[in-house]
PDB file of N, CA and C in Angstrom:
ATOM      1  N   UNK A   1    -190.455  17.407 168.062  1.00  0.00           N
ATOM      2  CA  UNK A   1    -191.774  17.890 167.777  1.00  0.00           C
ATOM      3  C   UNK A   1    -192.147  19.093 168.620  1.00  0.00           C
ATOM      4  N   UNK A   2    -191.956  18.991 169.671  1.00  0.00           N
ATOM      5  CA  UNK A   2    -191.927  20.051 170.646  1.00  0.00           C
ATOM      6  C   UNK A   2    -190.614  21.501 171.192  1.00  0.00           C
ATOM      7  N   UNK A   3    -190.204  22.205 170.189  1.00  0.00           N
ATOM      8  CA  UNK A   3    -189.536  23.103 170.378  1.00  0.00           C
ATOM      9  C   UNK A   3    -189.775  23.887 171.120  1.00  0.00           C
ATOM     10  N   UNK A   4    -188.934  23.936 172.416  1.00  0.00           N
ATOM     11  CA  UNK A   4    -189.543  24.594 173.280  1.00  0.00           C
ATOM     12  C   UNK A   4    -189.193  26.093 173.460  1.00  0.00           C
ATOM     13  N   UNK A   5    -190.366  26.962 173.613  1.00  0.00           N
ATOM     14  CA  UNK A   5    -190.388  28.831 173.717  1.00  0.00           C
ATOM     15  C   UNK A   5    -189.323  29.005 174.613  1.00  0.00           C
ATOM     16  N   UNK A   6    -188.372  30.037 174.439  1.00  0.00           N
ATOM     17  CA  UNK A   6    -187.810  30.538 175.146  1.00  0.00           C
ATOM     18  C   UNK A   6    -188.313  31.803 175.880  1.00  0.00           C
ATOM     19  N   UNK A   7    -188.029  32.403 176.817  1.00  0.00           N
ATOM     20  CA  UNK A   7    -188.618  33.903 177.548  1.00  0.00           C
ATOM     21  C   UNK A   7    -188.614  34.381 176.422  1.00  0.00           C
ATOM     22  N   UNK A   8    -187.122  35.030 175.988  1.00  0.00           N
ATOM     23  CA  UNK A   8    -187.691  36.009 174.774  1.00  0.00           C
ATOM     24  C   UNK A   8    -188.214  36.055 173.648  1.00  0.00           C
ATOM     25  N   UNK A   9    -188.526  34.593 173.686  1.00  0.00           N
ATOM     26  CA  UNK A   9    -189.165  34.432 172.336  1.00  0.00           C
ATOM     27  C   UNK A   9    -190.990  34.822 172.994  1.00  0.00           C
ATOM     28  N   UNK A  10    -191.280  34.508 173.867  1.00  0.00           N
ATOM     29  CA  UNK A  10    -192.721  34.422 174.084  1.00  0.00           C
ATOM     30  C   UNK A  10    -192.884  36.080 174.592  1.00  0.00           C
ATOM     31  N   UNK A  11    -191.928  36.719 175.016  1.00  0.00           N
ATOM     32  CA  UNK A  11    -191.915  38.713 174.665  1.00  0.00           C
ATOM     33  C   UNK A  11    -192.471  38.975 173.169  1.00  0.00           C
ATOM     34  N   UNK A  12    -192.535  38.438 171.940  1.00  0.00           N
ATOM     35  CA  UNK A  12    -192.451  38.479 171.311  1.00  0.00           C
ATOM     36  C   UNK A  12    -193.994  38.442 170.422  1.00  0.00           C
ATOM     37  N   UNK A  13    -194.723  37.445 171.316  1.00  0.00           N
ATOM     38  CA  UNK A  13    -195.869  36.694 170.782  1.00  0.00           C
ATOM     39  C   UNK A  13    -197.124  37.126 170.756  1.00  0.00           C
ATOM     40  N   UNK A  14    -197.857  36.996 170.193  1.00  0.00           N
ATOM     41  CA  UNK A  14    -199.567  37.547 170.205  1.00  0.00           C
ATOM     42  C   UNK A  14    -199.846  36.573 171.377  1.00  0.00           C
ATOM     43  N   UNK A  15    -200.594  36.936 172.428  1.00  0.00           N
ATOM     44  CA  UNK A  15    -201.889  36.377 172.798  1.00  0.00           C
ATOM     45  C   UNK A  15    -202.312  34.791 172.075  1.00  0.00           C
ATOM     46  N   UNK A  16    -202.435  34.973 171.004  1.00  0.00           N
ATOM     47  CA  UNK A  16    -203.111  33.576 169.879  1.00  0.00           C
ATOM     48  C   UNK A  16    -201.699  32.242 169.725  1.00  0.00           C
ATOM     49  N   UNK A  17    -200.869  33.187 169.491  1.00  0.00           N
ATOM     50  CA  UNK A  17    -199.676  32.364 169.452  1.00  0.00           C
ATOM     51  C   UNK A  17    -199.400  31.948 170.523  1.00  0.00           C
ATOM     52  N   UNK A  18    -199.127  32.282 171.987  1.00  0.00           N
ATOM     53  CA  UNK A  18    -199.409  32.073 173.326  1.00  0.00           C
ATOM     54  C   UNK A  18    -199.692  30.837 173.340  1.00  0.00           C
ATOM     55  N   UNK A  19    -201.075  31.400 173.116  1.00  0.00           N
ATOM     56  CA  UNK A  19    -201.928  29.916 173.426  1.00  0.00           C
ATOM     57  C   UNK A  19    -201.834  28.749 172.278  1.00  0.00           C
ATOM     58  N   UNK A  20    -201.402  29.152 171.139  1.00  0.00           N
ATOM     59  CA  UNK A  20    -201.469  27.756 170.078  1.00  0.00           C
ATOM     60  C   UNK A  20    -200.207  27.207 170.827  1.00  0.00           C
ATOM     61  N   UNK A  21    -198.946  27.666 171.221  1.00  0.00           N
ATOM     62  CA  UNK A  21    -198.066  27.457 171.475  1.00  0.00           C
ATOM     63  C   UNK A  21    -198.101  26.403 173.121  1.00  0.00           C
ATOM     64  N   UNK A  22    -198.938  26.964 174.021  1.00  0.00           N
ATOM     65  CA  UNK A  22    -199.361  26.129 175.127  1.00  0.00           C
ATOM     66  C   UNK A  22    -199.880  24.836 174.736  1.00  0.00           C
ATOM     67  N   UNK A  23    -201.028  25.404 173.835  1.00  0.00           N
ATOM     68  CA  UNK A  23    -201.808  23.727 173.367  1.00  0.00           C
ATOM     69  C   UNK A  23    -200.469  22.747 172.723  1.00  0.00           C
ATOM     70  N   UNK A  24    -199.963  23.062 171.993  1.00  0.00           N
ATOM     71  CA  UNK A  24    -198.449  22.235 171.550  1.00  0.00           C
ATOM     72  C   UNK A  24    -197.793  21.834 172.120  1.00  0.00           C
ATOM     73  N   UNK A  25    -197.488  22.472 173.731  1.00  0.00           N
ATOM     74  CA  UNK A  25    -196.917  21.986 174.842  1.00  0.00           C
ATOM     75  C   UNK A  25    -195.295  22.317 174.619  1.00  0.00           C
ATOM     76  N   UNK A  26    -195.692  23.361 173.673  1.00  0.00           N
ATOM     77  CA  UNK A  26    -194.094  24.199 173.766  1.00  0.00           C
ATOM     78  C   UNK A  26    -193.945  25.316 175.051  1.00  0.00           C
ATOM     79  N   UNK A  27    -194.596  25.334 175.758  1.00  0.00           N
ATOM     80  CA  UNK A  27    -194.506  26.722 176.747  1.00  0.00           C
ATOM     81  C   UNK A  27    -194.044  25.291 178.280  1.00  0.00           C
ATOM     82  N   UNK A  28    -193.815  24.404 177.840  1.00  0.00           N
ATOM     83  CA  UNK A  28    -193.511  23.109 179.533  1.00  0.00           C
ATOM     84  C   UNK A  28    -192.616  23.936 179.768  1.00  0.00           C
ATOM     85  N   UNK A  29    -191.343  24.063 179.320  1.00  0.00           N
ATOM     86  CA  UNK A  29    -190.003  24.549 179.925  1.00  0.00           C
ATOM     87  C   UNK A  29    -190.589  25.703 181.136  1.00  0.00           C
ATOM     88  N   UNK A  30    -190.817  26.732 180.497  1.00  0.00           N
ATOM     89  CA  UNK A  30    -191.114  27.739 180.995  1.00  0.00           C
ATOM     90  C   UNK A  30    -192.085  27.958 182.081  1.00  0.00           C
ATOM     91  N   UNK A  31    -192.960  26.627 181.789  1.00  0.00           N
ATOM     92  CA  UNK A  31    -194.046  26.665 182.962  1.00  0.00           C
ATOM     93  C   UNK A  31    -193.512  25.663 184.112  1.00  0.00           C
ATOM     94  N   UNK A  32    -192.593  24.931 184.280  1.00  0.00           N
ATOM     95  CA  UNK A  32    -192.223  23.883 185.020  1.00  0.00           C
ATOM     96  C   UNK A  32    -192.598  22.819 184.680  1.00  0.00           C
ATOM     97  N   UNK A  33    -192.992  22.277 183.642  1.00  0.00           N
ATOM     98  CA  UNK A  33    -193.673  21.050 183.375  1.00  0.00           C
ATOM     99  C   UNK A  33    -192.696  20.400 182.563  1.00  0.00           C
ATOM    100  N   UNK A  34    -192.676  19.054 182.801  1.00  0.00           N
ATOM    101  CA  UNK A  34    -191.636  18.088 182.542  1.00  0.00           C
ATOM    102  C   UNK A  34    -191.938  18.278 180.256  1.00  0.00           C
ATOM    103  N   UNK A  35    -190.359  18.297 180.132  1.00  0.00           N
ATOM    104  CA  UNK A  35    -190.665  17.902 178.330  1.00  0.00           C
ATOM    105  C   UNK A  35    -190.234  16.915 178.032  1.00  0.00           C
ATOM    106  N   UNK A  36    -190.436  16.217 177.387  1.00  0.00           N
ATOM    107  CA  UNK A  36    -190.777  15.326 176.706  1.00  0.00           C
ATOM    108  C   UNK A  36    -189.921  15.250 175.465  1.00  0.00           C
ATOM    109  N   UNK A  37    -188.599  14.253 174.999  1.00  0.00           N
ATOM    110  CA  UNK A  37    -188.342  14.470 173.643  1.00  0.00           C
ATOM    111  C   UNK A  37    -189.138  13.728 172.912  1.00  0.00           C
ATOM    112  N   UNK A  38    -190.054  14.272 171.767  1.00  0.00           N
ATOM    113  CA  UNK A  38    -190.282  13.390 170.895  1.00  0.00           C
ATOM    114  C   UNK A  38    -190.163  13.481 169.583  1.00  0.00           C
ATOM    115  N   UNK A  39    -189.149  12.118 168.997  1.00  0.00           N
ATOM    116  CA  UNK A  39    -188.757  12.241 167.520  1.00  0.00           C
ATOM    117  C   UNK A  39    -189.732  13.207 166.532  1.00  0.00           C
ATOM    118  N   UNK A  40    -188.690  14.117 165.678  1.00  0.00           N
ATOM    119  CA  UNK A  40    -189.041  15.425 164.950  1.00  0.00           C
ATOM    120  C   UNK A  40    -189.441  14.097 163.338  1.00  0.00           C
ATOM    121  N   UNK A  41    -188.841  12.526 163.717  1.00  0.00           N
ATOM    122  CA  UNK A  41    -189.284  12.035 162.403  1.00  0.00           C
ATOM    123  C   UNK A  41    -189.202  10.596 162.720  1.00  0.00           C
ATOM    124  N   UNK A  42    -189.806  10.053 161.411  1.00  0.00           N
ATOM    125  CA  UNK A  42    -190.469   8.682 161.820  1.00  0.00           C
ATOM    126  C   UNK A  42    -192.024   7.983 162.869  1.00  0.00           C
ATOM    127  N   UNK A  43    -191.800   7.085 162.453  1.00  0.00           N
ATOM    128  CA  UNK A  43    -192.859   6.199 163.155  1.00  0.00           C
ATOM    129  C   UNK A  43    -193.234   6.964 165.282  1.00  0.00           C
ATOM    130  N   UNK A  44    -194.204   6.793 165.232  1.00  0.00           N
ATOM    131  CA  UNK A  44    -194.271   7.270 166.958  1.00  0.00           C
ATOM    132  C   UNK A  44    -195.089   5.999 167.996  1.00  0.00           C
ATOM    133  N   UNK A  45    -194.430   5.766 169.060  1.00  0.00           N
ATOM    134  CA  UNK A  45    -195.184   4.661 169.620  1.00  0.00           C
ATOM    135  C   UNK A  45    -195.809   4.879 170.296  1.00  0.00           C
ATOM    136  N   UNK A  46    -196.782   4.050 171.524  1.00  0.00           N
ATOM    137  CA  UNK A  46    -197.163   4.421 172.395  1.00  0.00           C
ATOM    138  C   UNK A  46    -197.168   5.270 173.448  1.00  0.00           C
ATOM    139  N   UNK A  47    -195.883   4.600 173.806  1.00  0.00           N
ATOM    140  CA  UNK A  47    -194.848   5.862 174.863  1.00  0.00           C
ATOM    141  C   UNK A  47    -195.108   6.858 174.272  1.00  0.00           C
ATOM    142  N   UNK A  48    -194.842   7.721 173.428  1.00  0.00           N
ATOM    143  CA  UNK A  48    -194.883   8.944 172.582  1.00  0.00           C
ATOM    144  C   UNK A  48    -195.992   9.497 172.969  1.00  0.00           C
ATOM    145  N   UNK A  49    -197.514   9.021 172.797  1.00  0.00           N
ATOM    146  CA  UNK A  49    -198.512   9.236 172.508  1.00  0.00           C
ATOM    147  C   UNK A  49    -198.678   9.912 173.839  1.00  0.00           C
ATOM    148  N   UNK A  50    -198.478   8.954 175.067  1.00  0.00           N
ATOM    149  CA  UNK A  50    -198.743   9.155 176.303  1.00  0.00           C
ATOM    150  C   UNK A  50    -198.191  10.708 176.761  1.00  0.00           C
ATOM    151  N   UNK A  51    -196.810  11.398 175.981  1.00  0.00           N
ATOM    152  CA  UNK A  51    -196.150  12.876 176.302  1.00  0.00           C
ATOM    153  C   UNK A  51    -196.147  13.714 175.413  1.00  0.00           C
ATOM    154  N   UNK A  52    -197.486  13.630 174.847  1.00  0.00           N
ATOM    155  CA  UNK A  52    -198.011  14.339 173.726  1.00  0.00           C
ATOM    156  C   UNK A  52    -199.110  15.314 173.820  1.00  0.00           C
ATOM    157  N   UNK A  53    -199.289  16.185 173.600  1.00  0.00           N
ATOM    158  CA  UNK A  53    -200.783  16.884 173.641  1.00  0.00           C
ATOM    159  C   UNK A  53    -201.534  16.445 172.524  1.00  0.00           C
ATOM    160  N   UNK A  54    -202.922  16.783 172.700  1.00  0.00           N
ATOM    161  CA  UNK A  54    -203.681  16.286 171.632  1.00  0.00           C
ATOM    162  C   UNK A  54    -203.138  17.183 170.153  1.00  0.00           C
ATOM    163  N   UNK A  55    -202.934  18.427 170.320  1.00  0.00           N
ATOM    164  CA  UNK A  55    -202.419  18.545 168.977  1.00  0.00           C
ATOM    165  C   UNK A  55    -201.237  18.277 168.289  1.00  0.00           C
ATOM    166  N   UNK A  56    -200.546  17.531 168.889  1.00  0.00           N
ATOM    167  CA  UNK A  56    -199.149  17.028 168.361  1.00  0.00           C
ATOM    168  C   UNK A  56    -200.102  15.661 167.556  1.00  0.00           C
ATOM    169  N   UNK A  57    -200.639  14.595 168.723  1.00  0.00           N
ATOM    170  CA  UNK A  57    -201.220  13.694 168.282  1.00  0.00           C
ATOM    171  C   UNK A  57    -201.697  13.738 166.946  1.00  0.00           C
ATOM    172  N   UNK A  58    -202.918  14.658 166.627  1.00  0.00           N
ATOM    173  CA  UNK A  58    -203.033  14.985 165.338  1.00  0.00           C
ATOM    174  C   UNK A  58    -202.209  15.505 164.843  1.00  0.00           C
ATOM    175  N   UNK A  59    -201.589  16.114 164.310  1.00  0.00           N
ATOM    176  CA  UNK A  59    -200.609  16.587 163.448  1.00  0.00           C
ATOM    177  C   UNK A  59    -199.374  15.318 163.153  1.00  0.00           C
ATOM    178  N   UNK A  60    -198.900  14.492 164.205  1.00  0.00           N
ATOM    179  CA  UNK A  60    -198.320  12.995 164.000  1.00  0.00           C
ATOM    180  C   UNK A  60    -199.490  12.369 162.894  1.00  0.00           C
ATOM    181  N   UNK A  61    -200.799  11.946 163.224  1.00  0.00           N
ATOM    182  CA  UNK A  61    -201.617  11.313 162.329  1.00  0.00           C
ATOM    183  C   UNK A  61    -201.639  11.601 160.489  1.00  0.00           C
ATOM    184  N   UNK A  62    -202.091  13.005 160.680  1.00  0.00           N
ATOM    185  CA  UNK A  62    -201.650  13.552 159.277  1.00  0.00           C
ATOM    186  C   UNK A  62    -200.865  13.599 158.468  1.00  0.00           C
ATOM    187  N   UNK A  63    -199.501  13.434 159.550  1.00  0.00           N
ATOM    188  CA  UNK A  63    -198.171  13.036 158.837  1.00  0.00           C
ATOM    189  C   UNK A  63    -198.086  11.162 158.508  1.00  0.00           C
ATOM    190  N   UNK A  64    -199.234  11.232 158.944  1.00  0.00           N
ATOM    191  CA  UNK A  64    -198.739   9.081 158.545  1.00  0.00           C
ATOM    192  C   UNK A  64    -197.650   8.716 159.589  1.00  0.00           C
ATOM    193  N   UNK A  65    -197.181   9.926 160.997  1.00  0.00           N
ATOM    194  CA  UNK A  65    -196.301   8.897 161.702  1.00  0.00           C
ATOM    195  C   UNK A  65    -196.891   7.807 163.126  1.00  0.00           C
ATOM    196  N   UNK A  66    -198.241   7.912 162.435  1.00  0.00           N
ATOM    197  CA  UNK A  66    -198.735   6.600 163.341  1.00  0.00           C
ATOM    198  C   UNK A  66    -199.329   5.628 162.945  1.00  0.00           C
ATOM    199  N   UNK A  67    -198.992   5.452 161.425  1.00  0.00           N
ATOM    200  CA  UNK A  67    -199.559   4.249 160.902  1.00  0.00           C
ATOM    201  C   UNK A  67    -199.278   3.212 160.813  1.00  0.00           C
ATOM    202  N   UNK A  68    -198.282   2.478 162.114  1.00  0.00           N
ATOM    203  CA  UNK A  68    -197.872   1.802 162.021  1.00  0.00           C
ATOM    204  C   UNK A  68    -198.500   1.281 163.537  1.00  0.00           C
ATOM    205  N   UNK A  69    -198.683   2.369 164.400  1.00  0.00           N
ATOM    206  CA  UNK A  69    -198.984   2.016 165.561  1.00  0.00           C
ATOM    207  C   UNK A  69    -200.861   1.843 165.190  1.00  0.00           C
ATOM    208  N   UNK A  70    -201.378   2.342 164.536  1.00  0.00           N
ATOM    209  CA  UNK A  70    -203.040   2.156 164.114  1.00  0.00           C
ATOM    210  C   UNK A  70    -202.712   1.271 163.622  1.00  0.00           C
ATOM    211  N   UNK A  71    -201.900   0.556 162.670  1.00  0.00           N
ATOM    212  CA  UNK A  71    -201.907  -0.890 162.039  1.00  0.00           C
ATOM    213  C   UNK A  71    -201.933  -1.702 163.087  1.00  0.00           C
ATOM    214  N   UNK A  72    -201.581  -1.661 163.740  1.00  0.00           N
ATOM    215  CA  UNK A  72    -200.872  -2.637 165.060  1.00  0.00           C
ATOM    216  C   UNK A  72    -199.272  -3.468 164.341  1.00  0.00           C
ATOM    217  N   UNK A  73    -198.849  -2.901 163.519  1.00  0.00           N
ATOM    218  CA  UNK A  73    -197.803  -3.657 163.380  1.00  0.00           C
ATOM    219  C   UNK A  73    -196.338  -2.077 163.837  1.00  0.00           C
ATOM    220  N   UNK A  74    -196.281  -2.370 165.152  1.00  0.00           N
ATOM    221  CA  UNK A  74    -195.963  -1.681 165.699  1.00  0.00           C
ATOM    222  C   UNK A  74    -194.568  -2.522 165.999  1.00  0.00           C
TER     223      UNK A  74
END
């Protein structure tokens, strides 16, 4: 879920993208901040949730990959 920016890719970027890209928590590598793998598919659990930014979170929801963990039949 989190593909992380490389240097030359973020040479590359607007300002806007920058920052959508921070909020996504694709810029960790680069900033020193620990990443996180989290499955590109399927169901997402708790754990997940916890190394997530809020906009992954939503964007998981929309996709239906937490409807299992909102069911509680997790």
């Amino acid at each position: 879920m989190s593909d992380q920016i490389t240097e030359a890719q973020l040479k590359t970027m607007s300002p806007h993208q920058i920052v959508q890209a921070q909020e996504e928590g694709r810029l960790d590598a680069l900033l020193g901040r620990p990443v996180h793998d989290i499955p590109a598919e399927g169901q997402l659990t708790e754990d997940h949730l916890k190394h997530m930014t809020p906009h992954e979170i939503v964007a998981a929801q929309e996709a239906g990959r937490l409807d299992q963990l909102l069911d509680g039949t997790e």
